[in-house]
Protein backbone atom coordinates (compact mmCIF):
# COMPACT_ATOMS: atom_id res chain seq x y z
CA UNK A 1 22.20 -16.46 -0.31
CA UNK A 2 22.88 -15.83 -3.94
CA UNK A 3 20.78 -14.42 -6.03
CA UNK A 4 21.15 -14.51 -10.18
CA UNK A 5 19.28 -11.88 -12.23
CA UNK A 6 19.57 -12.98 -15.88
CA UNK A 7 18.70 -10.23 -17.75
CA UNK A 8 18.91 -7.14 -15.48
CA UNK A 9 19.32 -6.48 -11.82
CA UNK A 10 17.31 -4.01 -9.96
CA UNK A 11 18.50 -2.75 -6.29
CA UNK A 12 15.71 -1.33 -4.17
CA UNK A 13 16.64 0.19 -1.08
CA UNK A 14 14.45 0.76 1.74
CA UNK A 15 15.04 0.51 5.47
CA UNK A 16 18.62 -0.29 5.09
CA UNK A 17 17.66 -3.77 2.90
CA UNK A 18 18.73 -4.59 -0.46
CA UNK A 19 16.14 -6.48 -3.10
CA UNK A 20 16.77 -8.04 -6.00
CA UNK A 21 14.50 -9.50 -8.14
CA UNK A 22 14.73 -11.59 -11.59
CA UNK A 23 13.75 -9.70 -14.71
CA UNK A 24 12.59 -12.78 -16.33
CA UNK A 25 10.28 -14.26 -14.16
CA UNK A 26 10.22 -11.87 -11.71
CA UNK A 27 10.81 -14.02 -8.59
CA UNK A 28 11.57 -11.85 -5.46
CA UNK A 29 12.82 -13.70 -2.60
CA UNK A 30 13.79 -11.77 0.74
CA UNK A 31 16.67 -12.13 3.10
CA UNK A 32 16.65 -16.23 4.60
CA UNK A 33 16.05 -15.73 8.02
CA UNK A 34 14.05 -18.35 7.60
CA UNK A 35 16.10 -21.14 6.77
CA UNK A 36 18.97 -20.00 9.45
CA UNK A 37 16.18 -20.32 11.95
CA UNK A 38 14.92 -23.81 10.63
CA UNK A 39 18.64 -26.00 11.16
CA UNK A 40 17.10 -28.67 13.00
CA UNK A 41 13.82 -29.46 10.88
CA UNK A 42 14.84 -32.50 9.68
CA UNK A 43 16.79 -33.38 12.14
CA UNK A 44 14.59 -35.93 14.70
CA UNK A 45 15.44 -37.98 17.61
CA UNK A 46 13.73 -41.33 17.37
CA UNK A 47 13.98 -42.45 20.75
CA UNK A 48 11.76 -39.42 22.45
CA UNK A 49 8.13 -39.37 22.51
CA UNK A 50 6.44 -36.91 20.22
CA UNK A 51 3.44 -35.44 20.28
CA UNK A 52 1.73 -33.67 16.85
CA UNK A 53 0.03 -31.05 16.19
CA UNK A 54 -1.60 -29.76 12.93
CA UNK A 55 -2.81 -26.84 12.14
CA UNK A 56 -4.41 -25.39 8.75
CA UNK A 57 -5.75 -21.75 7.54
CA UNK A 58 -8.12 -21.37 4.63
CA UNK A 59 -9.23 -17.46 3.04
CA UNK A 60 -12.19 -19.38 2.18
CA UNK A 61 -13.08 -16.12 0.12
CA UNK A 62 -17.02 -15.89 1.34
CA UNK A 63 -17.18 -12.89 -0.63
CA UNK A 64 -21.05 -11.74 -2.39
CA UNK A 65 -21.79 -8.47 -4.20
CA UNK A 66 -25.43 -8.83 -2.09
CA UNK A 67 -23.18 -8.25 1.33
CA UNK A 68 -21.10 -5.11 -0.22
CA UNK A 69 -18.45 -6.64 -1.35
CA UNK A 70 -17.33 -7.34 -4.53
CA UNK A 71 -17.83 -11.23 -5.51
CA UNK A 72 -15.34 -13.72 -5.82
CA UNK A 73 -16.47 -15.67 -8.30
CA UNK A 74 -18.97 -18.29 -8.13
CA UNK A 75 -20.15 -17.95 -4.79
CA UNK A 76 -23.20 -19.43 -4.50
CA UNK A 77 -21.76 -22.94 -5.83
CA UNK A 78 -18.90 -22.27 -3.09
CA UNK A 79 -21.25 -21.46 -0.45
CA UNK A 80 -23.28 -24.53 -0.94
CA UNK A 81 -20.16 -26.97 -0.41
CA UNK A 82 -18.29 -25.84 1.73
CA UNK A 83 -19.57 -27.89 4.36
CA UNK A 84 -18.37 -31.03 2.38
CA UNK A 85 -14.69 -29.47 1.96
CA UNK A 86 -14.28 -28.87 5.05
CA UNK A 87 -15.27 -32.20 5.83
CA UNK A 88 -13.13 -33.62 3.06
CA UNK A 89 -9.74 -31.44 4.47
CA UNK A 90 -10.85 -32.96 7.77
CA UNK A 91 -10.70 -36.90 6.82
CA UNK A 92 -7.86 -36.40 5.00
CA UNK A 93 -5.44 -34.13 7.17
CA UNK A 94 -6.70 -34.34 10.55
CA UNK A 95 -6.15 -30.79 11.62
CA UNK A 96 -6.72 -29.93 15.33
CA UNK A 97 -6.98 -26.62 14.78
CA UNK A 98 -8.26 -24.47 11.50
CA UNK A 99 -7.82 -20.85 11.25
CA UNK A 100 -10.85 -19.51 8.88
CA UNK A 101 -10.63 -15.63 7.34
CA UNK A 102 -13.39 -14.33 4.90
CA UNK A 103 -16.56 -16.18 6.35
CA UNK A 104 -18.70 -13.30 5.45
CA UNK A 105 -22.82 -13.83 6.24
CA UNK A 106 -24.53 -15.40 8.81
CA UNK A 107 -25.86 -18.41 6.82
CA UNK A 108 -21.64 -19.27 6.16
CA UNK A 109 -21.46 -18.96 9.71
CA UNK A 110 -23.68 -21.42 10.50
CA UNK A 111 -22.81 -24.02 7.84
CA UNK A 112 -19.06 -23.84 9.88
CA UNK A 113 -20.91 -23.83 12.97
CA UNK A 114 -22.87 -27.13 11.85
CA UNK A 115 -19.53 -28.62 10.66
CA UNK A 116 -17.85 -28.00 14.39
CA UNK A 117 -21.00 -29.52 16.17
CA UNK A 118 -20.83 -32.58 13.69
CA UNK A 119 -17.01 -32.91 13.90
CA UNK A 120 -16.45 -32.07 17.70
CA UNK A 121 -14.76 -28.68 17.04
CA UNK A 122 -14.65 -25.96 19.47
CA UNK A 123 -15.69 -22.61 17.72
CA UNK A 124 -13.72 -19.80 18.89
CA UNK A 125 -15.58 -16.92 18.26
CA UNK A 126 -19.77 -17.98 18.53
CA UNK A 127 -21.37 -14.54 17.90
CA UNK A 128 -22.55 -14.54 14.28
CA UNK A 129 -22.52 -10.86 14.70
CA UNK A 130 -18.79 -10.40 15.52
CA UNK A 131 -18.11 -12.49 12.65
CA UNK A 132 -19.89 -10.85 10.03
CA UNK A 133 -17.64 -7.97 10.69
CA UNK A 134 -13.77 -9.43 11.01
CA UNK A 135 -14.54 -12.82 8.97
CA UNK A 136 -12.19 -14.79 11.47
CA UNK A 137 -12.89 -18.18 12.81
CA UNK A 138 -10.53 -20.80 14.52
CA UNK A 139 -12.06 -24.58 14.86
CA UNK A 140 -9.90 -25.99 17.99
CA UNK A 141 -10.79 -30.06 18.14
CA UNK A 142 -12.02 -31.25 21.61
CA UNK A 143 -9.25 -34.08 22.63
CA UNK A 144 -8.52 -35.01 25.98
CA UNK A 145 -5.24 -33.69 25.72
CA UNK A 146 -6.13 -29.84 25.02
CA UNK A 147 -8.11 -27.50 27.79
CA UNK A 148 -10.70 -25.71 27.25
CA UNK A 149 -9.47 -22.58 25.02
CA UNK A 150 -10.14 -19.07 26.27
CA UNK A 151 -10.65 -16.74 23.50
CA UNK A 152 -11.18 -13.01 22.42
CA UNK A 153 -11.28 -10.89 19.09
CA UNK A 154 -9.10 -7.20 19.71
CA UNK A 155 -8.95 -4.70 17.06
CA UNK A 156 -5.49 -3.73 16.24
CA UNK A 157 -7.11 0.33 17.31
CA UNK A 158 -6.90 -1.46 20.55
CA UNK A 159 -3.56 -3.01 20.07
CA UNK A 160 -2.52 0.03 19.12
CA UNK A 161 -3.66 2.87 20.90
CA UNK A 162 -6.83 3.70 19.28
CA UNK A 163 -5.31 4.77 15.87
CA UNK A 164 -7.91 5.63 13.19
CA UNK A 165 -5.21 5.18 10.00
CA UNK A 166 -5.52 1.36 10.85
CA UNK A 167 -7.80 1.03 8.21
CA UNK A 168 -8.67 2.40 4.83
CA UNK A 169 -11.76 4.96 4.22
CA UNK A 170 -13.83 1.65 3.13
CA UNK A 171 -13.00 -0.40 5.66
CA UNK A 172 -14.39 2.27 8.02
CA UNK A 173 -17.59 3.07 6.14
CA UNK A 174 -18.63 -1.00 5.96
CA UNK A 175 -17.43 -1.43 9.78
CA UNK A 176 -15.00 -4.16 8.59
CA UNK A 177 -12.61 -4.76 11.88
CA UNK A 178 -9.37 -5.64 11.32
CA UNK A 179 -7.62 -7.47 14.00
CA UNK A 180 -6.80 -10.70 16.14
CA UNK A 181 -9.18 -13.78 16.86
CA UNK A 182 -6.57 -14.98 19.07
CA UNK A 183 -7.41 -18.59 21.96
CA UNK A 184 -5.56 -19.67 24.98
CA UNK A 185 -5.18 -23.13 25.82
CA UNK A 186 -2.92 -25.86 26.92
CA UNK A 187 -2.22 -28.53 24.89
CA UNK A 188 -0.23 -32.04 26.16
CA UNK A 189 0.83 -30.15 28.94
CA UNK A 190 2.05 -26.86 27.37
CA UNK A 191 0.93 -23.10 27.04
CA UNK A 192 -0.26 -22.97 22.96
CA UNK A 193 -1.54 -19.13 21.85
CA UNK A 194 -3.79 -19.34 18.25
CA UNK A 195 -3.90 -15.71 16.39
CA UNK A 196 -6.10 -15.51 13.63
CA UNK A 197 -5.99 -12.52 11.20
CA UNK A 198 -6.67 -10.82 8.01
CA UNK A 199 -4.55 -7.89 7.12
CA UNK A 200 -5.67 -4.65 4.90
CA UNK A 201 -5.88 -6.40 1.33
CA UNK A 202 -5.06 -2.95 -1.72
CA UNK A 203 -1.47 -3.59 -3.21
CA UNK A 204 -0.57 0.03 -2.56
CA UNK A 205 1.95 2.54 -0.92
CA UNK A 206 -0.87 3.39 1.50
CA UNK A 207 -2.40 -0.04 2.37
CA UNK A 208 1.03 -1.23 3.31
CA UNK A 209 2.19 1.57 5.75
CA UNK A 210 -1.38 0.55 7.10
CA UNK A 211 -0.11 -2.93 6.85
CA UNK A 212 3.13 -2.27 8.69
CA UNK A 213 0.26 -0.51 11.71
CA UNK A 214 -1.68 -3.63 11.62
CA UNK A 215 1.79 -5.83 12.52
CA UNK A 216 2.95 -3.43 14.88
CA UNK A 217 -0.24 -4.34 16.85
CA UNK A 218 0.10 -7.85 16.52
CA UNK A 219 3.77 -7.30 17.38
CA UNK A 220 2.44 -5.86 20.58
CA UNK A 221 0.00 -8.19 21.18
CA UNK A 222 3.06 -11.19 21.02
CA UNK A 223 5.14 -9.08 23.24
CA UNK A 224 2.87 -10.19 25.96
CA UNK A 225 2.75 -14.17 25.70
CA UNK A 226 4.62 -15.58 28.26
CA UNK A 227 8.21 -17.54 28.50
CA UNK A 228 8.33 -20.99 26.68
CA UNK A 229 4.63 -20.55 25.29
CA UNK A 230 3.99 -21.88 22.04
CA UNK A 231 2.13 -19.58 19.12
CA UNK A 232 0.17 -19.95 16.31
CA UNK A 233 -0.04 -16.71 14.27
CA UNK A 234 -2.18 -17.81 10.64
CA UNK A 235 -4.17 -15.93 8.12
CA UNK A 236 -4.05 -14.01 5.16
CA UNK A 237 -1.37 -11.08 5.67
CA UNK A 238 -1.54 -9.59 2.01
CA UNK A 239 1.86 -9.25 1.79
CA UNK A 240 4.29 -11.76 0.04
CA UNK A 241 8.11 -12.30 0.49
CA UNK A 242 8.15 -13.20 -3.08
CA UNK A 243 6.09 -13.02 -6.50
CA UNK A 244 6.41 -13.85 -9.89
CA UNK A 245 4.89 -12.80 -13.49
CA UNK A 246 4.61 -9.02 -12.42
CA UNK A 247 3.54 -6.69 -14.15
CA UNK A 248 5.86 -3.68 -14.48
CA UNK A 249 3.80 -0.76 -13.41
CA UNK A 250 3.32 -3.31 -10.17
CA UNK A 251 6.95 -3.85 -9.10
CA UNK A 252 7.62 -1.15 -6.98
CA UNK A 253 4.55 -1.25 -4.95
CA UNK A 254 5.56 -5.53 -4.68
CA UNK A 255 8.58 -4.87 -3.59
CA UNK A 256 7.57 -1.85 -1.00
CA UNK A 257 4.99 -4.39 0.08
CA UNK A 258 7.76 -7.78 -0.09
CA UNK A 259 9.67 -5.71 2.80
CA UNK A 260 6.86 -6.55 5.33
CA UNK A 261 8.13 -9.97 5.47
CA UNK A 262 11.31 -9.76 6.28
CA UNK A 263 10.20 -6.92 9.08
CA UNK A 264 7.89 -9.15 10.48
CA UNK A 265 10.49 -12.01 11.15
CA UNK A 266 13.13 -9.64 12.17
CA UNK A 267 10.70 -7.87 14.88
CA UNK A 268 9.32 -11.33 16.26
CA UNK A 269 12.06 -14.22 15.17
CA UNK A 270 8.81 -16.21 14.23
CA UNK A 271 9.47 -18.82 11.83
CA UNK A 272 6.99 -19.23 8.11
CA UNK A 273 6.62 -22.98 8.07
CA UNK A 274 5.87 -23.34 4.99
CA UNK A 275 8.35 -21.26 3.78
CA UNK A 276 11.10 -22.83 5.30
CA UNK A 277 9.90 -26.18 5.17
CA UNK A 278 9.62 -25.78 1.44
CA UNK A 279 12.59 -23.86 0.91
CA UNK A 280 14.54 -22.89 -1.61
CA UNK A 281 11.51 -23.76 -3.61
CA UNK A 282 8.00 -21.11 -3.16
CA UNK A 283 4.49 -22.12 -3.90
CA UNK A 284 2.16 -19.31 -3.71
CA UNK A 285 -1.08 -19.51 -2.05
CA UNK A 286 -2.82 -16.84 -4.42
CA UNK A 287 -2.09 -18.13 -8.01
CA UNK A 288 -3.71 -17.22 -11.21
CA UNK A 289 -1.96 -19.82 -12.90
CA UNK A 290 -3.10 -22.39 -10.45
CA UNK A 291 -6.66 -20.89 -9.24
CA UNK A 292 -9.31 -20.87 -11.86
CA UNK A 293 -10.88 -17.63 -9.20
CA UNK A 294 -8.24 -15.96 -8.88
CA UNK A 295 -7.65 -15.90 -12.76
CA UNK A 296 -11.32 -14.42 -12.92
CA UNK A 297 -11.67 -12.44 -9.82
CA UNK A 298 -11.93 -8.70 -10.84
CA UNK A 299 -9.10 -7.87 -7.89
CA UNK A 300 -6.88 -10.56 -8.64
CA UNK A 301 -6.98 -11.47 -12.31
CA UNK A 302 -4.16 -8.68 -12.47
CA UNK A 303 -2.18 -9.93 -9.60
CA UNK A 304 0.74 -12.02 -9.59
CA UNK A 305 1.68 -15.36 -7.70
CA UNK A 306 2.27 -14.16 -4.16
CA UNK A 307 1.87 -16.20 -1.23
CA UNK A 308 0.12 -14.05 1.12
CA UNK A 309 -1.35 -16.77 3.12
CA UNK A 310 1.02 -18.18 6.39
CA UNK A 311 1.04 -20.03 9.28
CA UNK A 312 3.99 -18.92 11.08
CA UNK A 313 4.93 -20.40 14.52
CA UNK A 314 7.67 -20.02 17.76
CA UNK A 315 8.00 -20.34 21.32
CA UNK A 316 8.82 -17.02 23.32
CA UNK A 317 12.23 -17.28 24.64
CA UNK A 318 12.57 -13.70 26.10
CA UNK A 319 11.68 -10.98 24.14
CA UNK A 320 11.69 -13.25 21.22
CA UNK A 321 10.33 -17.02 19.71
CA UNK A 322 12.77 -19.50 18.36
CA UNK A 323 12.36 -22.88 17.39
CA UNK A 324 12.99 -24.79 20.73
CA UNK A 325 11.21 -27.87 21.56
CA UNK A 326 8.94 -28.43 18.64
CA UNK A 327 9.75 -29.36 14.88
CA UNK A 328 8.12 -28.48 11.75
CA UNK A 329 7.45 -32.01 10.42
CA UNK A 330 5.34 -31.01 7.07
CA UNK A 331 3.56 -28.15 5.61
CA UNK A 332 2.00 -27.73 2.38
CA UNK A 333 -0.89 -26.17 -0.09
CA UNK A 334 -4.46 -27.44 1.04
CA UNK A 335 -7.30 -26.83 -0.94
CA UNK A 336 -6.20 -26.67 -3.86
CA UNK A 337 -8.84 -29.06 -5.80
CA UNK A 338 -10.75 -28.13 -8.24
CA UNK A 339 -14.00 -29.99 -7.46
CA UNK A 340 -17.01 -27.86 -7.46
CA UNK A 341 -19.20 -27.74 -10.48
CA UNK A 342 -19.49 -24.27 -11.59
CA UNK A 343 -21.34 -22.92 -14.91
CA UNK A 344 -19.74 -23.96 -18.67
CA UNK A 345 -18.55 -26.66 -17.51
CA UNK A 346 -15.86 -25.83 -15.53
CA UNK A 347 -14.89 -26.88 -12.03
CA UNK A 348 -13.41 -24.75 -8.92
CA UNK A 349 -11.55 -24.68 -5.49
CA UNK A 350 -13.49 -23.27 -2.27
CA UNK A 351 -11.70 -20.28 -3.05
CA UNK A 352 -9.69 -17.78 -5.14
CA UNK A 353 -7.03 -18.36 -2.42
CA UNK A 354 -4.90 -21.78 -1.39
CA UNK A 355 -4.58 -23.20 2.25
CA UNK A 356 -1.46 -24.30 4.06
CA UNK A 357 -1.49 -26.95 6.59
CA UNK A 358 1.44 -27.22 9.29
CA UNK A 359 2.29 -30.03 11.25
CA UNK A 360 4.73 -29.47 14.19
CA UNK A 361 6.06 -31.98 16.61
CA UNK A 362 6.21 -31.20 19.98
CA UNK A 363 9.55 -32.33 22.18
């Protein structure tokens, strides 16, 4: 792939890589595994039956100052309708699965809870408790065609060996656990694997090598799914293959950060779909140009666009997944309306962060 930098070029070496970056807009884009892995998305055979599945994951940013955390903004407004988004993502893209990260509180827990009943959604994880302390939830839709899903949340100090440098000092002292809400099931026949997660958020030297920790567990943790079965892996991974409008004091700790991308598809072969669906073009899930929150969030007013929010997805083929018998048919942004009355005026998204919504066909 070539890559023009207008006004200046700037090589960054790190684990034998180069990066370039544009000094104009500073766009980063990584190596495009992606796209060599994606040759046949567009290329369908009409005469086989097909069988879809969709599947979406929303930060839904949950976040209040009264639960020790800093706010995102507007919470209260978001908190009070995010039944009815849900609801509205559900009528109009039909997901069978949604992957959930920041549903913070016990009263949030139960508003999703309410939606699954209403909806017929399986609930992955149904302890309030557990929630409250790793945010994850996966909705799995009860069709005739998927089993009942077994499913379990594991630290990555599990997947990992117990390490204590898996989180940051703050993570530890508010008992935040970072790891996989991962489900079992068989859908249509075949062995499907869902991993929810939500990675170490700080843009720093230190939060990524604690980044790079957290995928080595899930790395682990993939190492064991079986030959041929499908996987999910979705959330909010704080780390972006590419940005744009960074500040300078920010670009080295970007692009020591950007690197994680291109590790992650080299250690697993998984394939973004969004990004290569999309690609060459980016859209970025956390956008302060976009994202009326995440212009005024104290932690991300400062940011720039990143997409740090995936759904990546394979089938194991030995030691590795490849795209095999499914293909990506459509992925894009979700929740990106701005249609919740907030004060002066204004009107927001559910949260500071976009969704993305995947729709795979199965051969």
């Amino acid at each position: 792939m070539k890559i023009l930098c207008t006004l200046s070029l700037v090589l960054f070496f790190l684990s034998g890589d180069i990066y370039c970056y544009e000094s104009d807009n500073w766009d980063f884009l990584v190596a495009n595994q992606n796209q060599r892995n994606l040759e046949l998305t567009h290329k369908f055979q009409k005469n086989q039956l097909k069988y879809k599945l969709k599947v979406t994951t929303i930060n839904v940013g949950m976040l209040n100052t009264v639960m020790g955390y800093v706010s995102v903004p507007y919470y209260s407004a978001r908190a009070k309708a995010l039944y009815q988004k849900l609801l509205i993502h559900k009528n109009r893209k039909t997901p069978d699965m949604i992957f959930i990260q920041e549903l913070w509180g016990k009263p949030n827990f139960l508003t999703v809870q309410k939606f699954a009943t209403d909806y017929g959604y399986e609930l992955a994880e149904k302890n309030s408790d557990l929630t409250w302390a790793n945010g994850l939830q996966i909705l799995i839709k009860k069709k005739k065609s998927f089993s009942r899903p077994i499913c379990q949340f594991s630290t990555y100090q599990n997947l990992t060996g117990g390490e204590r440098t898996i989180l940051l000092p703050h993570e530890w002292v508010s008992s935040t656990q970072r790891g996989l809400l991962w489900c079992r099931l068989w859908v249509n026949g075949r062995e499907l694997t869902l991993a929810n997660t939500h990675l170490t958020a700080p843009t720093s030297f230190r939060a990524t090598l604690l980044r790079q920790n957290q995928l080595d567990g899930m790395i682990s943790f993939l190492d064991f799914r079986r030959n041929n079965e499908l996987v999910f892996v979705g959330g909010d991974l704080n780390f972006s293959g590419h940005f744009k409008n960074a500040k300078n004091k920010m670009i080295n700790t970007l692009l020591f950060n950007a690197r994680l991308y291109d590790y992650f598809i080299k250690k697993t072969g998984l394939v973004d779909s969004l990004g290569a669906f999309e690609y060459p073009n980016q859209s970025y899930t956390l956008n302060r140009l976009d994202n009326l929150l995440a212009r005024t969030g104290k932690y991300t007013r400062d940011d720039p666009e990143q997409r740090v929010d995936y759904l990546w997805v394979g089938e194991k083929v030995g030691r590795k997944f490849v795209q095999k018998s499914f293909t990506i048919t459509d992925s894009s942004l979700t929740f990106t309306k701005h249609d919740i009355p907030v004060p002066n005026g204004r009107k927001a998204p559910l949260s500071d962060h976009f969704g993305v919504t995947t729709t795979i066909e199965l051969h």
